[in-house]
C-alpha atoms as a PDB file:
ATOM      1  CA  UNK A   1      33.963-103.041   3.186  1.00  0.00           C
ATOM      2  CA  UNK A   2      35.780-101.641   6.289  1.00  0.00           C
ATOM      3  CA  UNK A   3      38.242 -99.390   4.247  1.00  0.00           C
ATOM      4  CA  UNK A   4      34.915 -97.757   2.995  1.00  0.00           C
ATOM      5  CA  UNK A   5      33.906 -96.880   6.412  1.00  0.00           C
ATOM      6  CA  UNK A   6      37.615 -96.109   7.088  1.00  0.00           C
ATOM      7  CA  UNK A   7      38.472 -98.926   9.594  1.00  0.00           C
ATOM      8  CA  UNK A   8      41.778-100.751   8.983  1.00  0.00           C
ATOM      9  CA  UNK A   9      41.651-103.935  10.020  1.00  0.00           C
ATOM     10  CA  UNK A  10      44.313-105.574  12.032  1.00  0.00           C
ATOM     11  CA  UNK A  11      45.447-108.686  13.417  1.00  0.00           C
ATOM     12  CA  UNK A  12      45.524-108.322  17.098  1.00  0.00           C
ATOM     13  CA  UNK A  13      45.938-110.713  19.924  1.00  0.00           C
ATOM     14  CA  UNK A  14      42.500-110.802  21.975  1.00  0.00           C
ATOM     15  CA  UNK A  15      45.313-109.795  24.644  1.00  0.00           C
ATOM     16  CA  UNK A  16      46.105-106.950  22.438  1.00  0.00           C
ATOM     17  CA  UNK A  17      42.448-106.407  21.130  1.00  0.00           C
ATOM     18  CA  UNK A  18      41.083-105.937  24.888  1.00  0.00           C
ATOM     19  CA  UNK A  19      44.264-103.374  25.502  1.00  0.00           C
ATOM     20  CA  UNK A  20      42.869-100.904  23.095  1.00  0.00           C
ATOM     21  CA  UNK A  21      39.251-101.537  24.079  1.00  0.00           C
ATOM     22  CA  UNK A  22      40.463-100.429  27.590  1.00  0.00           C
ATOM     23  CA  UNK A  23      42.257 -97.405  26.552  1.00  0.00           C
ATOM     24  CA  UNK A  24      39.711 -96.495  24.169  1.00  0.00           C
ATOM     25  CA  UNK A  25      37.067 -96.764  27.181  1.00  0.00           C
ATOM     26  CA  UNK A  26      39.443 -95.129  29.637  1.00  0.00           C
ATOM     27  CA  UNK A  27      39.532 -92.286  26.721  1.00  0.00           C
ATOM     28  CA  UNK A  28      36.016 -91.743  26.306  1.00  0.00           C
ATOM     29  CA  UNK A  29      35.633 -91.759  30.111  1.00  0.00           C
ATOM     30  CA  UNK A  30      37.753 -88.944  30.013  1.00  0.00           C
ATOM     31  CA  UNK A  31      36.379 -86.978  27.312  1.00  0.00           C
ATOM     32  CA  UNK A  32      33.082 -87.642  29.126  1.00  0.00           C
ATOM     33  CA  UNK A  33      34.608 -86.433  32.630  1.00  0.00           C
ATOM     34  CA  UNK A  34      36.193 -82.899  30.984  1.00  0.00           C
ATOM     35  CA  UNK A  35      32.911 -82.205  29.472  1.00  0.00           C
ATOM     36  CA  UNK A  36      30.579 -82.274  32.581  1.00  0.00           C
ATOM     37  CA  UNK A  37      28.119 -84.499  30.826  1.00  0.00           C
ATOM     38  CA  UNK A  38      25.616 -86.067  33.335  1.00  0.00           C
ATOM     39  CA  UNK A  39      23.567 -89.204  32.994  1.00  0.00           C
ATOM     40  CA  UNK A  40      19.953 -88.966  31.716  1.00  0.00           C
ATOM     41  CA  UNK A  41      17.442 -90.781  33.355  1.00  0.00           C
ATOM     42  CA  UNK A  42      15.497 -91.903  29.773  1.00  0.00           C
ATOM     43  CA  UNK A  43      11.990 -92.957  31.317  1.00  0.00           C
ATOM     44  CA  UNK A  44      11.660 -89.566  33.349  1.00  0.00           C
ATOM     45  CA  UNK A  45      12.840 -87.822  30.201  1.00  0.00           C
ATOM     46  CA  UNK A  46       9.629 -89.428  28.114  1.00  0.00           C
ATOM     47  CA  UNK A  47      11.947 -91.524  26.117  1.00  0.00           C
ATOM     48  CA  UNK A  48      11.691 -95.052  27.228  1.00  0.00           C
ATOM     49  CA  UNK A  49      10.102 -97.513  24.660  1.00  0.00           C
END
């Protein structure tokens, strides 16, 4: 079912497992950072459920 979605499963270490989480979130941050993207507040912006 994961090759459908095009994940490739792997057998990782948790040690190795929480590695790529942290350059994967250290990534994004990045990505996030370059772009200039703020925060949205979701109750002021008539959002919140």
């Amino acid at each position: 079912m994961l090759r459908n979605l095009f994940f490739e499963p792997v057998a990782d270490t948790p040690e190795q497992f929480a590695a790529f989480l942290n350059r994967q979130r250290a990534a994004a941050a990045e990505l996030v950072k370059i772009s200039g993207m703020k925060p949205v507040d979701m109750q002021s912006a008539g959002r919140a459920r």
